[in-house]
Each structure stands twice: as C-alpha cells, then as structure tokens.
N, C-alpha and C. Protein backbone atom coordinates (compact mmCIF):
# COMPACT_ATOMS: atom_id res chain seq x y z
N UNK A 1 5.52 14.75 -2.75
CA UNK A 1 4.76 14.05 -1.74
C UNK A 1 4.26 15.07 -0.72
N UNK A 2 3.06 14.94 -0.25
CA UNK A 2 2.78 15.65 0.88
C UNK A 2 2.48 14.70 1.92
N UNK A 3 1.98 15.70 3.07
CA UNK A 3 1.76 15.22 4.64
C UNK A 3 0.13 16.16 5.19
N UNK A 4 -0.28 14.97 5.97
CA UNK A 4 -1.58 14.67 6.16
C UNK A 4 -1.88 15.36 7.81
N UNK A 5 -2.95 16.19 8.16
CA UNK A 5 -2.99 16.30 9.04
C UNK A 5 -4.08 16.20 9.97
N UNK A 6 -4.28 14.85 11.12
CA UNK A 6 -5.72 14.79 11.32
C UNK A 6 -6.25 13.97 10.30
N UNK A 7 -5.41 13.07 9.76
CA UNK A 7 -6.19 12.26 8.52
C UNK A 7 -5.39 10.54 8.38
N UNK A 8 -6.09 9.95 7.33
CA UNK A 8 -5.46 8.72 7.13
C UNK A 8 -4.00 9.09 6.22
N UNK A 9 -3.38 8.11 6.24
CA UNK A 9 -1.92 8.18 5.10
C UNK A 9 -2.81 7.40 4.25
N UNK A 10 -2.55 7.89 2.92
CA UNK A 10 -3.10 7.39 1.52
C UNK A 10 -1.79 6.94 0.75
N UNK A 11 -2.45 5.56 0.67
CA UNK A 11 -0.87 5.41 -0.08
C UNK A 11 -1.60 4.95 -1.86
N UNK A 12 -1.06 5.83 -2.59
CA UNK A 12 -1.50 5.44 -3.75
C UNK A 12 -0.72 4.51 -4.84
N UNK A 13 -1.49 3.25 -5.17
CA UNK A 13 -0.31 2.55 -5.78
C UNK A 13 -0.79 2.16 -7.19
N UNK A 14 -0.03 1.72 -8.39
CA UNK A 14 -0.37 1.39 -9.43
C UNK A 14 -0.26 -0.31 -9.54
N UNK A 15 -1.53 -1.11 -10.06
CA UNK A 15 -1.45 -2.03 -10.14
C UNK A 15 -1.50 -2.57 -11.95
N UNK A 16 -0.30 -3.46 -12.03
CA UNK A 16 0.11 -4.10 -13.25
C UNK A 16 0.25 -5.35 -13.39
N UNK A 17 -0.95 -6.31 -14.36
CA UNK A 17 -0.93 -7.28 -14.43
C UNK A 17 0.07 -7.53 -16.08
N UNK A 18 0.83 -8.47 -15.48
CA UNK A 18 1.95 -8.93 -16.78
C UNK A 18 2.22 -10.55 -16.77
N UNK A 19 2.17 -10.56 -17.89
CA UNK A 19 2.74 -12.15 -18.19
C UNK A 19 3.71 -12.79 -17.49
N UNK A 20 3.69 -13.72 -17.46
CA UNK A 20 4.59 -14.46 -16.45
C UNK A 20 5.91 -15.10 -17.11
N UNK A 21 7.13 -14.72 -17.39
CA UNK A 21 8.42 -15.23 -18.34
C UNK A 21 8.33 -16.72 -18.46
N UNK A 22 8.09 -16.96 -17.12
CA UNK A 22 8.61 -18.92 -16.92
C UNK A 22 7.32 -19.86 -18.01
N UNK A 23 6.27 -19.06 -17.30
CA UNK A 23 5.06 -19.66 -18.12
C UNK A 23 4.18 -18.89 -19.30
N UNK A 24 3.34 -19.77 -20.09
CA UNK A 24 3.03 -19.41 -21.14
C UNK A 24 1.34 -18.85 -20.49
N UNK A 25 0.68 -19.35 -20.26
CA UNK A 25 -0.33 -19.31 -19.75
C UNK A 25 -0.75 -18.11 -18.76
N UNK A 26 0.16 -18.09 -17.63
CA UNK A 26 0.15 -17.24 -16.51
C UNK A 26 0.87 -16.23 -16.15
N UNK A 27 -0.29 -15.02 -15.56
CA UNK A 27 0.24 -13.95 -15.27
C UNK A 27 0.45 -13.39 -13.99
N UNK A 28 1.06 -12.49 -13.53
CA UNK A 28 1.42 -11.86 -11.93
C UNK A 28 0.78 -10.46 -12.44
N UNK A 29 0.61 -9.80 -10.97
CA UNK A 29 0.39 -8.52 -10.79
C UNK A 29 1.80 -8.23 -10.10
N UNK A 30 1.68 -6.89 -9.95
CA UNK A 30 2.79 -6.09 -9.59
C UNK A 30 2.33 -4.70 -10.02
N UNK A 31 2.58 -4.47 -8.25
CA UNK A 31 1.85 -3.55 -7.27
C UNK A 31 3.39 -2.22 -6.95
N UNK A 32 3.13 -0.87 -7.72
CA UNK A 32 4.19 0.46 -7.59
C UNK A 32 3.81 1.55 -6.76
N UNK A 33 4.13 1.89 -5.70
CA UNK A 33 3.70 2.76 -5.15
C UNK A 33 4.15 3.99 -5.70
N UNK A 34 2.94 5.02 -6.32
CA UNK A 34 3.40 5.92 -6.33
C UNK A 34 3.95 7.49 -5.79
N UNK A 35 4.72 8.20 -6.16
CA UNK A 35 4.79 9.63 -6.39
C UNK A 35 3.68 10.21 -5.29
N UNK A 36 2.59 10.35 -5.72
CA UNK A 36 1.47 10.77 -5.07
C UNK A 36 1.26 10.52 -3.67
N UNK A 37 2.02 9.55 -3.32
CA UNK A 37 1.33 9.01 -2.02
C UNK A 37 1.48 10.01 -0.89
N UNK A 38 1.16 9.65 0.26
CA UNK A 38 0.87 11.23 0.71
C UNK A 38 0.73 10.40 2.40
N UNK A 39 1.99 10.69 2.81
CA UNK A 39 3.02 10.66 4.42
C UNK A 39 2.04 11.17 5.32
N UNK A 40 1.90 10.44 6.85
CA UNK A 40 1.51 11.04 7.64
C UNK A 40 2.44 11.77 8.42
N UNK A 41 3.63 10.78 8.04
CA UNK A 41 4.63 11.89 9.21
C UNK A 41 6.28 11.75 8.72
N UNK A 42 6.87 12.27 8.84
CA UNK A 42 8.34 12.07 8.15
C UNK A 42 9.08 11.37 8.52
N UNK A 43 9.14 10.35 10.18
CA UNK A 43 9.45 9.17 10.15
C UNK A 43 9.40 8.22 9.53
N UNK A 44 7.82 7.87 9.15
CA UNK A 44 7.50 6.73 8.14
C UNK A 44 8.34 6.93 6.74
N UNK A 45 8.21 8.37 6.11
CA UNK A 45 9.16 9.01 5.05
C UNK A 45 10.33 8.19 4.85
N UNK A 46 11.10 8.78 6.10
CA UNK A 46 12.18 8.39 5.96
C UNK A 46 12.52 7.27 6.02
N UNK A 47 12.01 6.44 6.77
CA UNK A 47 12.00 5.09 7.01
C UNK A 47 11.96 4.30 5.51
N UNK A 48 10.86 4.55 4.80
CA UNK A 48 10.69 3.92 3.95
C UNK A 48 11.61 4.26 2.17
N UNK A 49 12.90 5.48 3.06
CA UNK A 49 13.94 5.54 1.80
C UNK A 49 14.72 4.90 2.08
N UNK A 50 14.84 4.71 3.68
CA UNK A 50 16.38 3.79 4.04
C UNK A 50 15.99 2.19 3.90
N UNK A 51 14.48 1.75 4.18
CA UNK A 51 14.30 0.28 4.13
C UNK A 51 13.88 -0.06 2.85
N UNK A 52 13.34 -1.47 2.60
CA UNK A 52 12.29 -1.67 1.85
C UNK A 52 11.15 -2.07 2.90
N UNK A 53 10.03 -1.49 2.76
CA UNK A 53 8.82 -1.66 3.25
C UNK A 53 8.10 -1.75 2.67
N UNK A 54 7.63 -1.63 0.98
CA UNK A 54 6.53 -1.42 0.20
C UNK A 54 7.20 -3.09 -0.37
N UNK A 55 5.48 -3.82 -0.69
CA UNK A 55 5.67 -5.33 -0.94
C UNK A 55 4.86 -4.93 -2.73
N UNK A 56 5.68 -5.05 -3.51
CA UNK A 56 5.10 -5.14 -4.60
C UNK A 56 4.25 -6.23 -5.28
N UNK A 57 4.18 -7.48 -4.47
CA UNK A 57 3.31 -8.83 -4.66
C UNK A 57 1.99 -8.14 -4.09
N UNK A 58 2.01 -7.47 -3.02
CA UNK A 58 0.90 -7.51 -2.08
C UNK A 58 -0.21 -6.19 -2.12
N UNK A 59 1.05 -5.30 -2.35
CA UNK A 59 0.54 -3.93 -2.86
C UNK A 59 0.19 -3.27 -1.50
N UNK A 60 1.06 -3.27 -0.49
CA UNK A 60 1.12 -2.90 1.29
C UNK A 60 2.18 -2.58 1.59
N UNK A 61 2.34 -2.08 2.65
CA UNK A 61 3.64 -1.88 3.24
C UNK A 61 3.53 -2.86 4.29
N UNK A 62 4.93 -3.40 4.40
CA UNK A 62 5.00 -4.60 5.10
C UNK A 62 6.26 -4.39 6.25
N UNK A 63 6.18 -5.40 7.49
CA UNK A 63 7.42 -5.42 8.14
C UNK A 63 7.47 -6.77 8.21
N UNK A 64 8.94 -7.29 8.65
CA UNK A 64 9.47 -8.27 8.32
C UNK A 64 8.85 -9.18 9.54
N UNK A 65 8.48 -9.88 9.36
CA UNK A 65 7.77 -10.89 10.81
C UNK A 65 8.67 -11.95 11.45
N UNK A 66 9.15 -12.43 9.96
CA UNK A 66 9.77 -13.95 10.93
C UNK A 66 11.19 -14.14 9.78
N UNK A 67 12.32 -14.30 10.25
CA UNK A 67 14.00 -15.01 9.66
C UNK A 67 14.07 -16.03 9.95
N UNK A 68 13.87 -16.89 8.57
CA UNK A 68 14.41 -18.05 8.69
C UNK A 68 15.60 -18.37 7.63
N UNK A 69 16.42 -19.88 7.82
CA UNK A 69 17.40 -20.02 6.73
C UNK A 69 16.87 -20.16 5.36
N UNK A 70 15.53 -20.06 5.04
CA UNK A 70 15.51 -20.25 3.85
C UNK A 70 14.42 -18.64 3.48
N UNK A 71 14.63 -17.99 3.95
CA UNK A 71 14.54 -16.44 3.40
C UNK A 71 13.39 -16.14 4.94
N UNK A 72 12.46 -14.96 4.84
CA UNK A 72 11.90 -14.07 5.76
C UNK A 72 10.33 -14.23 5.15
N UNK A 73 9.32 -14.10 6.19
CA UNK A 73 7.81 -13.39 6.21
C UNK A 73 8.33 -12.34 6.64
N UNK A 74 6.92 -11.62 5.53
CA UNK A 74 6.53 -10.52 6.10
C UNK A 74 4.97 -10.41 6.37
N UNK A 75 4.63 -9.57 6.92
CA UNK A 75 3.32 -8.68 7.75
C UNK A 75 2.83 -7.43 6.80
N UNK A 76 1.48 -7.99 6.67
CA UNK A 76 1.22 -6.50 5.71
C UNK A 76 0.44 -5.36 7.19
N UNK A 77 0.79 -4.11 7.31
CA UNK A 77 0.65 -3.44 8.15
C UNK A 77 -0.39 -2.26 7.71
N UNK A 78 -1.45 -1.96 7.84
CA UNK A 78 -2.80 -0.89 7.73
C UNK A 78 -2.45 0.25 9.13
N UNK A 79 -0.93 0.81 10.09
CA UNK A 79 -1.19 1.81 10.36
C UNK A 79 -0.10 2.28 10.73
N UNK A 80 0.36 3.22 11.32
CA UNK A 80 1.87 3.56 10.73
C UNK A 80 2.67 3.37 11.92
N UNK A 81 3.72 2.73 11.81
CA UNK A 81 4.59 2.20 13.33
C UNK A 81 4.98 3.07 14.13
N UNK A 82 5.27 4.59 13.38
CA UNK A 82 5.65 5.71 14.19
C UNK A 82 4.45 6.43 14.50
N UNK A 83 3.53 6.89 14.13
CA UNK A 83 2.46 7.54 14.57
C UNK A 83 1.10 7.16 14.79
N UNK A 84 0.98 5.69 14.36
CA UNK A 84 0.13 5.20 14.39
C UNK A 84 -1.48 5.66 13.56
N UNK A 85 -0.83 6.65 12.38
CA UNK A 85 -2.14 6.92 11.69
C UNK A 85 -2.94 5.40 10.99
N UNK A 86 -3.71 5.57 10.42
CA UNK A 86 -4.46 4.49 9.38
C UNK A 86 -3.85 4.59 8.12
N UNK A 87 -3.25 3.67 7.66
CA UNK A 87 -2.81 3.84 6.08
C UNK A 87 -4.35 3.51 5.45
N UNK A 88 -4.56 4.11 4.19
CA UNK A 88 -5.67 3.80 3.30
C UNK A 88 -4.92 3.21 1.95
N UNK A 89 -5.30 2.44 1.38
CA UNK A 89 -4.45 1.98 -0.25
C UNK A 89 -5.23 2.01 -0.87
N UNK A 90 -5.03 2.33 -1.80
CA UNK A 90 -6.12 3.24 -3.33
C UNK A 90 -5.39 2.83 -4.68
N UNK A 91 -5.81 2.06 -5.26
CA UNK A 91 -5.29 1.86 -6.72
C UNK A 91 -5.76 3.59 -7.10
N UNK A 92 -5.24 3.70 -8.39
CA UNK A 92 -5.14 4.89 -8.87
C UNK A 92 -5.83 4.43 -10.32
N UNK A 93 -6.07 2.84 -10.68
CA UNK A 93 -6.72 2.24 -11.57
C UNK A 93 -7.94 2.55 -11.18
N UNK A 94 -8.51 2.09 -10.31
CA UNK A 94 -9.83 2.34 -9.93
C UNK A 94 -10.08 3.07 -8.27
N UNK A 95 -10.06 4.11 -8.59
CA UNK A 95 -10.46 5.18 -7.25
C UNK A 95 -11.64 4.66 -6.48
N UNK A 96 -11.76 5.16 -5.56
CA UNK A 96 -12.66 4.61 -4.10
C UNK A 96 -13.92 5.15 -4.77
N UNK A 97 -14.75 4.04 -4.52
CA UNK A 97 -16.56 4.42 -4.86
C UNK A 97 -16.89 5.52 -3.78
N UNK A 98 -17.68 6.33 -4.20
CA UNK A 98 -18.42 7.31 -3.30
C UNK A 98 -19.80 6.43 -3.04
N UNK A 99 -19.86 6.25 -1.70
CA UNK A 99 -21.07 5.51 -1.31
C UNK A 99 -22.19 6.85 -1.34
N UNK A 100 -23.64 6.42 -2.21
CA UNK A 100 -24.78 7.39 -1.57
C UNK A 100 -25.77 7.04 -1.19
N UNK A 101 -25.88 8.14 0.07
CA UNK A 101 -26.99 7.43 0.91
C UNK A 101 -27.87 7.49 0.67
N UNK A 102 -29.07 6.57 0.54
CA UNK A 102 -30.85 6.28 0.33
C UNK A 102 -31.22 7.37 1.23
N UNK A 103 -32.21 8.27 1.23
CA UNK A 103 -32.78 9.00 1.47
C UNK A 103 -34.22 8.22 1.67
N UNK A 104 -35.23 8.20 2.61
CA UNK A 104 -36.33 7.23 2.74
C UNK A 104 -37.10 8.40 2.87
N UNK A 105 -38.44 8.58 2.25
CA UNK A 105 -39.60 9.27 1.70
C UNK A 105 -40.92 9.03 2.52
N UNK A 106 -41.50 9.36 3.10
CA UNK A 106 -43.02 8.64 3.73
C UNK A 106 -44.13 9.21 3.23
C-alpha cells in the first residue's frame, strides 16, 4: 500500500456479482477492497486494521451512524475522519473515463 501526498485517497475495490444461495433467480454484488488502495495518512491505515470500516454491500467505507436493538446503520463517508482528504473509489473492473476536451475551431 502506499500514501498520497497533496492528493485524493484512492480506494481501489473489486466488484463481484454472485448468485444468491437462498434464491434461484437472484444475485448480490460484493464489493473487496483491494491491496492497491492507496492511504492518505496512517491513521485512517490503522484505523481501518483495528475496525471494520470497509462496507462490502456498498463498496465505501462507512461509520457506524445509529445502535439500535435490532442491529446498527451505517454512513457511507467520501473523506477521511483524520485528515480530511477526499476518498475517490475506482472499481478496478472498469477504470475512470478520461474526459476529452472539444477543442472549438472558427
């Protein structure tokens, strides 16, 4: 893993659509963050070996919002609690389009 400087945290994740056990018909995704992903700062790092923060339904890193008796929300979060960089999320299925710009002619 590396660390970013002056930049967004890229979190790169793999997305897997699979059949669903219960049903015949229907399938789930399920969302792996990988290897690659690339820390803005070693708080978040660490943070995210001692917690769970990565939501594999959602394909985000999440914090816990609300406890109730019949389980917890969570919050999907776009920037980092300790440093406040921008997370970016990037399937690794399909990489970010390069936008190009029109050039106008007279």
């Amino acid at each position: 893993m590396s660390y970013l400087i002056d930049s967004s945290m890229k979190a790169i994740y793999k997305k897997d659509t699979l059949k669903d056990p219960e049903s015949e018909d229907n399938t789930y995704s399920n969302f792996t963050l990988k290897r690659e992903t690339e820390f803005c700062c070693d708080r978040f790092k660490n943070f995210c070996k001692k917690f769970t923060v990565w939501n594999y339904d959602q394909g985000k890193f999440v914090i816990v919002d609300q406890i109730t008796y019949d389980g917890h929300s969570v919050q999907s979060i776009d920037f980092c609690p300790f440093c406040g960089e921008q997370i970016e999320y990037e399937d690794q299925n399909s990489p970010k389009k390069v936008k190009k710009k029109k050039v106008k002619t007279f």
